[in-house]
Protein backbone atom coordinates (compact mmCIF):
# COMPACT_ATOMS: atom_id res chain seq x y z
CA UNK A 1 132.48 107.66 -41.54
CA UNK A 2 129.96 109.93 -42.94
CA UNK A 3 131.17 112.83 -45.26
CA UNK A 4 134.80 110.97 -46.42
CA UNK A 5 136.57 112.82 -48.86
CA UNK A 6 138.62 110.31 -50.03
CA UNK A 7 138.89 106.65 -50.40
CA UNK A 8 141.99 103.91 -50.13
CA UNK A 9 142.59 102.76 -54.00
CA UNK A 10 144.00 99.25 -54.61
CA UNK A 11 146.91 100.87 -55.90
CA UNK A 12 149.51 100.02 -53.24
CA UNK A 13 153.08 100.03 -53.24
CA UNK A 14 156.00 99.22 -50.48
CA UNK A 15 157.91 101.94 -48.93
CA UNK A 16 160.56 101.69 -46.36
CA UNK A 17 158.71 98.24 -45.29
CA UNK A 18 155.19 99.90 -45.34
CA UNK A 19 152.45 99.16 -47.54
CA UNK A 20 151.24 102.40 -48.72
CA UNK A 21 147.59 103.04 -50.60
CA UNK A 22 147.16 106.04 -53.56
CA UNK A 23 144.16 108.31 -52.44
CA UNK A 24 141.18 109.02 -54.60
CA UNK A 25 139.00 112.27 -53.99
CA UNK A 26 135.01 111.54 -53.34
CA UNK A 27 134.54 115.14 -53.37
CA UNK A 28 136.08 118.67 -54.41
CA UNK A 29 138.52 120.00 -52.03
CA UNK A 30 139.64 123.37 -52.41
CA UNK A 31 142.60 123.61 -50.98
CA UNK A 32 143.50 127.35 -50.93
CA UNK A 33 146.88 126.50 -52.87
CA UNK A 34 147.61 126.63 -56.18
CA UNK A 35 145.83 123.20 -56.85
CA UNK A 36 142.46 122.17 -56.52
CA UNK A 37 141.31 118.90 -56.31
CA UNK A 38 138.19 117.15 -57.72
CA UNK A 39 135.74 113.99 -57.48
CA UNK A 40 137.83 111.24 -58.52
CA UNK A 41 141.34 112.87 -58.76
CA UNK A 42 143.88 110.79 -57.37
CA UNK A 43 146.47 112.29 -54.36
CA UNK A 44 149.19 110.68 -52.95
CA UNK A 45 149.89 107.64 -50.43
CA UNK A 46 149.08 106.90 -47.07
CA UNK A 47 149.50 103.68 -44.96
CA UNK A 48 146.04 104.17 -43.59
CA UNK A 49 142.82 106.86 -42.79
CA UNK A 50 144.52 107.78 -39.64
CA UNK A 51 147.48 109.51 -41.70
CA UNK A 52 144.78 112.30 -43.32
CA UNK A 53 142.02 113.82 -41.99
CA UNK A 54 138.82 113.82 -43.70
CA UNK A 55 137.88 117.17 -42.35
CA UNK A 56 138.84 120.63 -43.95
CA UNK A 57 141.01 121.27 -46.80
CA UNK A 58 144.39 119.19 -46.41
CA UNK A 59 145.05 117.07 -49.19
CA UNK A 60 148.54 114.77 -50.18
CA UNK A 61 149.31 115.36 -53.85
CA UNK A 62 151.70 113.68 -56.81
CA UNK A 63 154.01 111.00 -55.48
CA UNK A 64 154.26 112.54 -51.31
CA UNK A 65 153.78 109.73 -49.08
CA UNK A 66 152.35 109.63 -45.24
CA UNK A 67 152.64 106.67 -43.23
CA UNK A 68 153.25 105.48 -40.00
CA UNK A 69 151.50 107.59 -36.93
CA UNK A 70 152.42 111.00 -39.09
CA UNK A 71 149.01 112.54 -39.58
CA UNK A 72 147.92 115.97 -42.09
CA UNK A 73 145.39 117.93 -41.26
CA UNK A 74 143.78 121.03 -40.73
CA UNK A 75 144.56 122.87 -44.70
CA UNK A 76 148.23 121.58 -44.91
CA UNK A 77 149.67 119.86 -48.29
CA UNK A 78 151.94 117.41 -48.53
CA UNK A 79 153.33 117.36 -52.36
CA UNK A 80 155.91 116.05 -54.94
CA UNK A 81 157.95 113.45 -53.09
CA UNK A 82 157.78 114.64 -49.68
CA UNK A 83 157.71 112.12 -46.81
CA UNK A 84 156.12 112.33 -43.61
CA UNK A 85 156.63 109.79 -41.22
CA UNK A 86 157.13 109.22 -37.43
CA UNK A 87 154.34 110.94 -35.50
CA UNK A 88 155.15 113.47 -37.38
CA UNK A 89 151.94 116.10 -37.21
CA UNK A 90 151.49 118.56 -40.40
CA UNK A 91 149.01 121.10 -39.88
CA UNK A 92 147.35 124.37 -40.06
CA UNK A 93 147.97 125.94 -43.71
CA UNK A 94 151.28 124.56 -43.49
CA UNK A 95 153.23 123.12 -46.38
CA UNK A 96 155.51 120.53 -47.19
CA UNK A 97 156.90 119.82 -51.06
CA UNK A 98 159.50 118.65 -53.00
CA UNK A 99 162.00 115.88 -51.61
CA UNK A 100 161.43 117.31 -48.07
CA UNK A 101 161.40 114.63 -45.06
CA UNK A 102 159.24 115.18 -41.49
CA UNK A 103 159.70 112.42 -39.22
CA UNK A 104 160.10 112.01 -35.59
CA UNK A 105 158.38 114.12 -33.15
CA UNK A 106 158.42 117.38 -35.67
CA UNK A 107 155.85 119.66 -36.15
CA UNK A 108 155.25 122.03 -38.69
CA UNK A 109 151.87 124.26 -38.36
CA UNK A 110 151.17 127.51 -38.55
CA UNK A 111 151.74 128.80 -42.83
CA UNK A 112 155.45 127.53 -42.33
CA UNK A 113 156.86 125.78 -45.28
CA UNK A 114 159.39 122.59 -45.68
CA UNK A 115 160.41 121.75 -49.19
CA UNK A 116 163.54 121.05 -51.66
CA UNK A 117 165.75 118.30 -49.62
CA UNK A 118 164.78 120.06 -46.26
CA UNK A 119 164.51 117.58 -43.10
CA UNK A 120 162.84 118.05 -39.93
CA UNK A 121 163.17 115.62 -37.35
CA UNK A 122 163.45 114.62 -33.65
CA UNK A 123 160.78 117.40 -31.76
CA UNK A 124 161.46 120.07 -33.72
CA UNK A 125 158.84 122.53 -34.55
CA UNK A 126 158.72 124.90 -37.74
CA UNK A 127 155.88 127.31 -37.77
CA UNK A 128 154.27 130.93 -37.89
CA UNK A 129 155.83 131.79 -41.47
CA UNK A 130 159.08 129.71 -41.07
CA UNK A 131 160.22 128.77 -44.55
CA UNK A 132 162.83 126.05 -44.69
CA UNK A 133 164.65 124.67 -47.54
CA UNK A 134 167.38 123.55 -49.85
CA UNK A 135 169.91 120.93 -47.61
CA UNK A 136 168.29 122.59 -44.42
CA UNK A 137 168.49 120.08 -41.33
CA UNK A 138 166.29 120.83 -38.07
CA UNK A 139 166.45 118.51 -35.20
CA UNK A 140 165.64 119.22 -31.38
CA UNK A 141 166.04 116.62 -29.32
CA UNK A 142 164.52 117.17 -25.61
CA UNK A 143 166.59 115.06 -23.73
């Protein structure tokens, strides 16, 4: 793919039965937040490209992993120890941070935010400015 702006390190580790790979930046990525990243800064994990788009400004930080079908794109960050699993979708300028967990069907787009031990799961949707946080649980299940 032309124009990647990361790469897969060989720094992998196991995680819930996944192998997971640490990020590395090939270019700056501004990414509107209170963090910027540069050439050769390292984010978090993924289990593969699909997990993080290459386009725009969204960017996994620290020690927040991404695996399975979950994908980030658009200008959302995933940070701290977040997970995002599932086919989880994160999105927009959305943000997700601290111990939070997305998995499932959830959504979260829009500038909403997910973060302390906050977990979002089934087809639940947080968006617009949504904020959710502490020992918050959201689940909608559309049976």
């Amino acid at each position: 793919m032309k124009n990647k702006k990361y790469e897969l390190t060989d720094k992998t580790m196991e995680y819930d039965g996944v192998t997971l790979h640490r990020i590395r930046a090939l270019r700056n990525i501004w990414t509107s937040r209170w963090q910027n990243v540069k050439v050769g800064d390292l984010g978090g994990w993924i289990e593969n490209e699909g997990n993080l788009s290459h386009k725009n400004w969204c960017w996994i930080f620290d020690e927040a992993k991404v695996f399975d079908e979950a994908r980030v794109s658009g200008n959302a960050t995933v940070s701290g120890k977040a997970t995002v699993g599932g086919d989880a979708r994160v999105c927009g300028n959305a943000r997700v941070f601290g111990n939070a967990k997305i998995s499932g069907n959830a959504s979260v787009f829009g500038s909403a935010s997910v973060f302390d031990n906050a977990m979002i799961w089934g087809n639940a949707m947080v968006y617009d400015n949504a904020s959710v946080s502490v020992h918050e649980m959201i689940f909608e299940d559309f049976e």
